[in-house]
C-alpha atoms as a PDB file:
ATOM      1  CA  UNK A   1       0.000   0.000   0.000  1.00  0.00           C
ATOM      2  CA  UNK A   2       2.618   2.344   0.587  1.00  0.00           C
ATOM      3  CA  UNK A   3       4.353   1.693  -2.114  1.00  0.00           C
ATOM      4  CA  UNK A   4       1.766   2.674  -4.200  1.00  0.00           C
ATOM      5  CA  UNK A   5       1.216   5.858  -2.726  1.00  0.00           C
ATOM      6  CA  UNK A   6       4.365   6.487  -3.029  1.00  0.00           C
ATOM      7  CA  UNK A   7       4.491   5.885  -6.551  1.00  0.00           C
ATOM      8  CA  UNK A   8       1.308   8.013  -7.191  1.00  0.00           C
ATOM      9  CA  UNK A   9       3.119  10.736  -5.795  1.00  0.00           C
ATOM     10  CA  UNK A  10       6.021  10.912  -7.355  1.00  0.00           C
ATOM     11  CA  UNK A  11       4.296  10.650 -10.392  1.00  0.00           C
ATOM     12  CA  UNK A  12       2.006  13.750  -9.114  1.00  0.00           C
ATOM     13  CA  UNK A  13       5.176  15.509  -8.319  1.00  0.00           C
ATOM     14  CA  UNK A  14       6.967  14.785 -11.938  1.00  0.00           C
ATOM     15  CA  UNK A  15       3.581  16.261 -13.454  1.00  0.00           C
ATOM     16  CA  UNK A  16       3.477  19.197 -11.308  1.00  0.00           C
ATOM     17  CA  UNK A  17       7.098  20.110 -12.253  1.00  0.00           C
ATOM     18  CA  UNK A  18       8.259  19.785 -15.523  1.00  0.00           C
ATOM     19  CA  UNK A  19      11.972  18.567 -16.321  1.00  0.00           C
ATOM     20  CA  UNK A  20      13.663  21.894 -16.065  1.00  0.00           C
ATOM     21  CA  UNK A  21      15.678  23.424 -19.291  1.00  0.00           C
ATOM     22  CA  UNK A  22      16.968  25.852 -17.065  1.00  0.00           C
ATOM     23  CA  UNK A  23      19.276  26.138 -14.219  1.00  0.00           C
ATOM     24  CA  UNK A  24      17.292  27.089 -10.860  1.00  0.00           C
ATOM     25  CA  UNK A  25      20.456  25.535  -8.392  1.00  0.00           C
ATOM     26  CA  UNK A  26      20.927  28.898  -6.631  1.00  0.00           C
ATOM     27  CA  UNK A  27      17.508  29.777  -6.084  1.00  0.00           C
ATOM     28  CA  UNK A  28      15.807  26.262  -5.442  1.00  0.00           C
ATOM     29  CA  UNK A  29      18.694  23.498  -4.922  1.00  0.00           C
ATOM     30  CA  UNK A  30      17.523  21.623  -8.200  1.00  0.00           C
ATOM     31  CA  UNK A  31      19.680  20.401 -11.211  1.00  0.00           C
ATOM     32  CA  UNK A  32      18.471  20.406 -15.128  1.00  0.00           C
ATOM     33  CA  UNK A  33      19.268  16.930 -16.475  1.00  0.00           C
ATOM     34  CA  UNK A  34      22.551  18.220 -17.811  1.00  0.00           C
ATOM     35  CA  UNK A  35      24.046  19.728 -14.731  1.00  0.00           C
ATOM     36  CA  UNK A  36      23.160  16.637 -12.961  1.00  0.00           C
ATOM     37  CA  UNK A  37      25.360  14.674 -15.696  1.00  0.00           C
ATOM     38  CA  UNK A  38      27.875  16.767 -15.243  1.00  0.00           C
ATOM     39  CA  UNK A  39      28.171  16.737 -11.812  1.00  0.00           C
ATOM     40  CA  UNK A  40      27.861  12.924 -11.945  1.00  0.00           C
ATOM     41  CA  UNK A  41      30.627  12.933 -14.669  1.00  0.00           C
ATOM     42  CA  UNK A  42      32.838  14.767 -12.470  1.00  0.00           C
ATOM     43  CA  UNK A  43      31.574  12.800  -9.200  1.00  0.00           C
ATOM     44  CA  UNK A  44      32.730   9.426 -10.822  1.00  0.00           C
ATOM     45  CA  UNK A  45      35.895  10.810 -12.227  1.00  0.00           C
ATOM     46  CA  UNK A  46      37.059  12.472  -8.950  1.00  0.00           C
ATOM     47  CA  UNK A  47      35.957   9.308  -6.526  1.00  0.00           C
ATOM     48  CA  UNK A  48      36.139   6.155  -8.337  1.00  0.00           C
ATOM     49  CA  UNK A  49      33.855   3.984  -6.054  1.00  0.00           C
ATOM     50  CA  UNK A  50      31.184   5.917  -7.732  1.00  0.00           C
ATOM     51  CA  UNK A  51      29.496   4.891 -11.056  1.00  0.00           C
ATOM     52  CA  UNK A  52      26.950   5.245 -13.192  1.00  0.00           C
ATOM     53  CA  UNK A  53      24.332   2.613 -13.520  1.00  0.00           C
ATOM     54  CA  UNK A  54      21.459   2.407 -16.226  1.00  0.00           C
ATOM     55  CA  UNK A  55      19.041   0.828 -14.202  1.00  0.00           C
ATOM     56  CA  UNK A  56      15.546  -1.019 -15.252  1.00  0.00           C
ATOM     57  CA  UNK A  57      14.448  -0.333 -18.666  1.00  0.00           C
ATOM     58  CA  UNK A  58      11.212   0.140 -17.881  1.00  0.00           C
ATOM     59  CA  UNK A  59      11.754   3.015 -15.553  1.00  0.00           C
ATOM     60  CA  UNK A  60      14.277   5.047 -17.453  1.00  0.00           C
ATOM     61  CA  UNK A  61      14.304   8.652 -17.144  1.00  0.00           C
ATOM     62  CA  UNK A  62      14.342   9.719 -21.151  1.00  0.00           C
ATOM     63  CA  UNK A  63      15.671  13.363 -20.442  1.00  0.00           C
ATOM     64  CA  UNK A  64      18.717  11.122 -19.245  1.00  0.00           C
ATOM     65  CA  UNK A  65      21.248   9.135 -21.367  1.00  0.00           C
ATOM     66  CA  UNK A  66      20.915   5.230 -20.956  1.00  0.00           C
ATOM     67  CA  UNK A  67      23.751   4.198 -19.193  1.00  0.00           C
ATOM     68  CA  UNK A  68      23.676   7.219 -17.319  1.00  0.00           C
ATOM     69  CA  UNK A  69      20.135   6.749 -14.570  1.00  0.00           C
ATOM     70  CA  UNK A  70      21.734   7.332 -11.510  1.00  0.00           C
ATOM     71  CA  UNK A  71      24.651   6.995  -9.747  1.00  0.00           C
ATOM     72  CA  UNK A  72      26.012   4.348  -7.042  1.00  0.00           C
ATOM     73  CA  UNK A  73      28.705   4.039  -4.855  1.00  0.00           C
ATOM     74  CA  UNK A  74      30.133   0.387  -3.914  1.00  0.00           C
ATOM     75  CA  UNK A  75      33.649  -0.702  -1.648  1.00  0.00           C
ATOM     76  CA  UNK A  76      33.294   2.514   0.502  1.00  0.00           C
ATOM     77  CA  UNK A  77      34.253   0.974   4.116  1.00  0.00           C
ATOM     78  CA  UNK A  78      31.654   2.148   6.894  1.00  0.00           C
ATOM     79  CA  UNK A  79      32.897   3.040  10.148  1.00  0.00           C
ATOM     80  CA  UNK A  80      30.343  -0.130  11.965  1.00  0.00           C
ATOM     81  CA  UNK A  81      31.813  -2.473   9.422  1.00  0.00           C
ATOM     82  CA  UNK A  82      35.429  -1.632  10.419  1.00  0.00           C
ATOM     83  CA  UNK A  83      34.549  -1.703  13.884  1.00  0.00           C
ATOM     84  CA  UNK A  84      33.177  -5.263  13.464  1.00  0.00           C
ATOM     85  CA  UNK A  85      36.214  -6.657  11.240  1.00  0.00           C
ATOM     86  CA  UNK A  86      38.413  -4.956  13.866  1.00  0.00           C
ATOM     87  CA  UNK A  87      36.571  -7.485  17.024  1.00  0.00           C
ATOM     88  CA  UNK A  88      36.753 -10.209  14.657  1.00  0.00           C
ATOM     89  CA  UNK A  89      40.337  -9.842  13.915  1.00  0.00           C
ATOM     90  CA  UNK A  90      40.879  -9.250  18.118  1.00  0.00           C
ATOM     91  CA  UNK A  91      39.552 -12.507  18.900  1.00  0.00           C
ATOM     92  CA  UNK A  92      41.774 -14.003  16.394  1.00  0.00           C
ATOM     93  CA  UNK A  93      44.372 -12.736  18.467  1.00  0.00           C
END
């Protein structure tokens, strides 16, 4: 059920505001498709555990390229992770 609603509403919200053709980052925080490939193109250059993915066919963006639907990070070490290889490794001991 609520993923449903959820899904109503975001498709409510992509009605209610167009894809935007021009930038509006300093006023509202929001990126046109092409600033958000560019700052994904620089994201996954600068820190390579991020990539871009092109995700489920069926929900493709098509103001986006293909192999470019969002971005994901993978191998980024978490500080609780760490922690629990660190105990393991003390027992060892």
């Amino acid at each position: 059920m609520a993923q449903k609603l959820t899904s109503f509403l975001k498709g409510v919200r992509e009605y209610a505001y167009p894809v935007l053709d021009k930038s509006a980052f300093m006023e509202r925080g929001v990126l046109t498709p092409q600033e958000f490939v560019l700052a994904g193109d620089q994201l996954v250059y600068r820190c390579p555990t991020w990539s871009w993915e092109g995700g489920d066919p069926t929900k493709r963006k098509p103001y986006l390229p293909v192999d470019k639907q969002y971005l994901v990070t993978r191998n980024v070490p978490c500080a609780r992770r760490a922690k629990m290889f660190e105990e393991e490794y003390e027992e060892e001991e």
